[in-house]
Structures are given as structure tokens and as C-alpha cells.
C-alpha atoms as a PDB file:
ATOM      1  CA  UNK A   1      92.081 103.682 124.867  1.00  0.00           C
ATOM      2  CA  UNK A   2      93.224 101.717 121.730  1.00  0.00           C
ATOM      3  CA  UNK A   3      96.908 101.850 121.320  1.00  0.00           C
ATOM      4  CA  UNK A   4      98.479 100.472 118.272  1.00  0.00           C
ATOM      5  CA  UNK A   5      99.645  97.478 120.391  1.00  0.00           C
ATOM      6  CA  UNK A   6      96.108  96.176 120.395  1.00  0.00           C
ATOM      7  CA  UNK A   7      95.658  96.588 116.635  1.00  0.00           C
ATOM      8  CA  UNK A   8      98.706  94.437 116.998  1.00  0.00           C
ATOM      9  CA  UNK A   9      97.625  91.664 119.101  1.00  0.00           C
ATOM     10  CA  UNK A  10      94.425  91.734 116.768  1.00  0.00           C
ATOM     11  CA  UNK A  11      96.367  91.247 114.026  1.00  0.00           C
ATOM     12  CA  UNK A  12      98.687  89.046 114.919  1.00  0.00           C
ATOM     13  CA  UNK A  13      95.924  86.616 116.608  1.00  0.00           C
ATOM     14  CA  UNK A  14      94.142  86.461 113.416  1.00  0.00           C
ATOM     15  CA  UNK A  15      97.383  85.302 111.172  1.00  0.00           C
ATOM     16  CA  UNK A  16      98.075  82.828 114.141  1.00  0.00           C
ATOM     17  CA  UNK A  17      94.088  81.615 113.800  1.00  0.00           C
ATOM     18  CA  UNK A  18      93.185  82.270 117.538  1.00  0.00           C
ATOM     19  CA  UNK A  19      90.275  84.313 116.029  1.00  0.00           C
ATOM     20  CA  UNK A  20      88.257  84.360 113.210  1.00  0.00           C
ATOM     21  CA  UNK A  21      87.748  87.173 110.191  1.00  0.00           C
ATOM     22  CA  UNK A  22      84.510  87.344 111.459  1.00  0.00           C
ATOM     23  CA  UNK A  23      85.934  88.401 115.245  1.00  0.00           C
ATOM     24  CA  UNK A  24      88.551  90.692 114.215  1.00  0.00           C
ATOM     25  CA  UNK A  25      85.732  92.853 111.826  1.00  0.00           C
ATOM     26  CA  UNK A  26      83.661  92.591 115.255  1.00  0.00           C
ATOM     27  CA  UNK A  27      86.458  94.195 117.047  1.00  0.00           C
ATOM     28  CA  UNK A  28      87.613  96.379 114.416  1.00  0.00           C
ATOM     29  CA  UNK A  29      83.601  97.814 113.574  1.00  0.00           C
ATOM     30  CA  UNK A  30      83.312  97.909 117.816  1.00  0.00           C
ATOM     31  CA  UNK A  31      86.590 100.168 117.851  1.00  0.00           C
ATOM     32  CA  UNK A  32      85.501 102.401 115.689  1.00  0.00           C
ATOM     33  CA  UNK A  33      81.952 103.314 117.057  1.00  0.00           C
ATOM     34  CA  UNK A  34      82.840 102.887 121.369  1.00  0.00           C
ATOM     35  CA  UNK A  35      86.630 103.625 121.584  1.00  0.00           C
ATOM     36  CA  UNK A  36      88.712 106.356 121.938  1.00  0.00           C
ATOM     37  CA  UNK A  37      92.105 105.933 119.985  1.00  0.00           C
ATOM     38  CA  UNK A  38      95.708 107.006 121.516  1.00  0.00           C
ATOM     39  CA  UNK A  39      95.935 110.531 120.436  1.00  0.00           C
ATOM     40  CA  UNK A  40      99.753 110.066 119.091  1.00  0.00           C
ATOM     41  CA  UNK A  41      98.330 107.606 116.612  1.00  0.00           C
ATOM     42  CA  UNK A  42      94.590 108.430 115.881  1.00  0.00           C
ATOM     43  CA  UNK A  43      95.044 109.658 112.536  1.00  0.00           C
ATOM     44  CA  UNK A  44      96.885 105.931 111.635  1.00  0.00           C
ATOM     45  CA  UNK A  45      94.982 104.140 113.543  1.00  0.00           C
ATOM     46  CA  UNK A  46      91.812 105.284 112.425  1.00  0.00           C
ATOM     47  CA  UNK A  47      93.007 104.749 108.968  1.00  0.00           C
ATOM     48  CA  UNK A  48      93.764 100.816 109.794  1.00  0.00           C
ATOM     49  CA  UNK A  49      90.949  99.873 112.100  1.00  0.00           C
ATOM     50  CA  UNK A  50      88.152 101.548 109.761  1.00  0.00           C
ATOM     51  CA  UNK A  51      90.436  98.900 106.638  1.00  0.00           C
ATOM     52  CA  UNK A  52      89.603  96.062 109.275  1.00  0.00           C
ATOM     53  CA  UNK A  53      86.450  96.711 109.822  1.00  0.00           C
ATOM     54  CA  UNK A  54      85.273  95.861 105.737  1.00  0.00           C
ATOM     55  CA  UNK A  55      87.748  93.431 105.660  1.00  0.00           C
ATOM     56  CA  UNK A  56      84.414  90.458 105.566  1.00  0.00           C
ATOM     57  CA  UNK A  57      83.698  92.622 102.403  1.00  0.00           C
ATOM     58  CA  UNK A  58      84.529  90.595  98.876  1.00  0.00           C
ATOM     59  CA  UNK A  59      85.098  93.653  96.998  1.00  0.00           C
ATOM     60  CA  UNK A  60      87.845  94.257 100.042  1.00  0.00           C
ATOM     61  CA  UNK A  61      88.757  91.512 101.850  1.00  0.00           C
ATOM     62  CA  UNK A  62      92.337  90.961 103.870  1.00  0.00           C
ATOM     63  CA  UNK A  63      95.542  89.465 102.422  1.00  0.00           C
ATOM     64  CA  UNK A  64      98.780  88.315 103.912  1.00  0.00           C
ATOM     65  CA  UNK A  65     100.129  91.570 102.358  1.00  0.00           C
ATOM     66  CA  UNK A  66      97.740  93.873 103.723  1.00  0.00           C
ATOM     67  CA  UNK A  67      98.608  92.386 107.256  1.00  0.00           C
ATOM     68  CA  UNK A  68     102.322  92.690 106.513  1.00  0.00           C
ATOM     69  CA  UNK A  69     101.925  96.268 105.585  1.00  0.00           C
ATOM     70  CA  UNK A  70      99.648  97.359 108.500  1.00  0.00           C
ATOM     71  CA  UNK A  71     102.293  96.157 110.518  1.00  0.00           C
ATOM     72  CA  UNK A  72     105.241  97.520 109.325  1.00  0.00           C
ATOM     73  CA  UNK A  73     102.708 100.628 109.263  1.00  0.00           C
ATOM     74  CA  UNK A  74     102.484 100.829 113.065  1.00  0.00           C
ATOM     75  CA  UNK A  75     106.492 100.015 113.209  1.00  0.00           C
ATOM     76  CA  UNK A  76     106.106  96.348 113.844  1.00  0.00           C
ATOM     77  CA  UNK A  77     108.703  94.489 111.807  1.00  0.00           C
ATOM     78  CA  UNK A  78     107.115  91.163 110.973  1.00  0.00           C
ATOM     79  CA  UNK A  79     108.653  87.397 110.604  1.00  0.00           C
ATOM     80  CA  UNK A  80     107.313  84.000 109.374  1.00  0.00           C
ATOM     81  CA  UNK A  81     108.095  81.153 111.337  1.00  0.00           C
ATOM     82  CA  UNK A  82     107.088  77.580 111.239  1.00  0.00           C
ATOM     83  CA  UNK A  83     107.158  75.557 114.048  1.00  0.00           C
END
């Protein structure tokens, strides 16, 4: 079951470039079509992961802000830190 900690750690290991644009639509389109989503959250979540899973698509595509906003969406507050 997807809970929105994994949409999360997706997330989060795309900004940090542990995986590619190309991986998280994988996991994102993969989600949506063999998953069952936490029940609390599936309206959300749907919402979110189906956004991911065009994100390879120009007319679409992911930003910084979209990332910051799907988030905060899922009650994640987010910080920038360089190291």
C-alpha cells in the first residue's frame, strides 16, 4: 500500500538526484496501474501520483515549485539546505 511517505521519499530522492525524472515517472505511472493507495489519502494521493506520472511531458513537466507544493500538500514542511 502506497502511503504518502513513499510519495515522499520519491520526491525527495529526485530533488536530492538519487533518481532520475525518468525513474520517478516509472514509479509514479507503476503506482497508478499495480498499487493500492492508503485509503485516508487516496483521493490526494491519486491526485499527486497521476501529476508525477506526465511529469516527462513538455507541455507539463516538474518544477521546484510543484515539488514544494506537493509537499506541503501531504503536510511535509520543506527546507533548502546546502551542504
Amino acid at each position: 500500500m502506497i502511503v504518502r511517505q513513499d510519495v515522499r521519499d520519491q520526491l525527495v530522492a529526485y530533488l536530492n538526484h538519487k533518481t532520475t525524472l525518468a525513474q520517478l515517472v516509472d514509479w509514479a505511472e507503476k503506482v497508478m496501474n499495480e498499487e493500492t493507495l492508503d485509503p485516508q489519502d487516496a483521493p490526494s494521493l491519486r491526485n499527486l501520483i497521476a501529476r508525477l506520472g506526465v511529469a516527462d511531458v513538455k507541455n507539463f513537466g516538474l518544477l521546484w515549485e510543484d515539488c514544494y507544493e506537493f509537499l506541503s500538500s501531504l503536510g511535509y514542511r520543506v527546507e533548502v539546505r546546502a551542504a
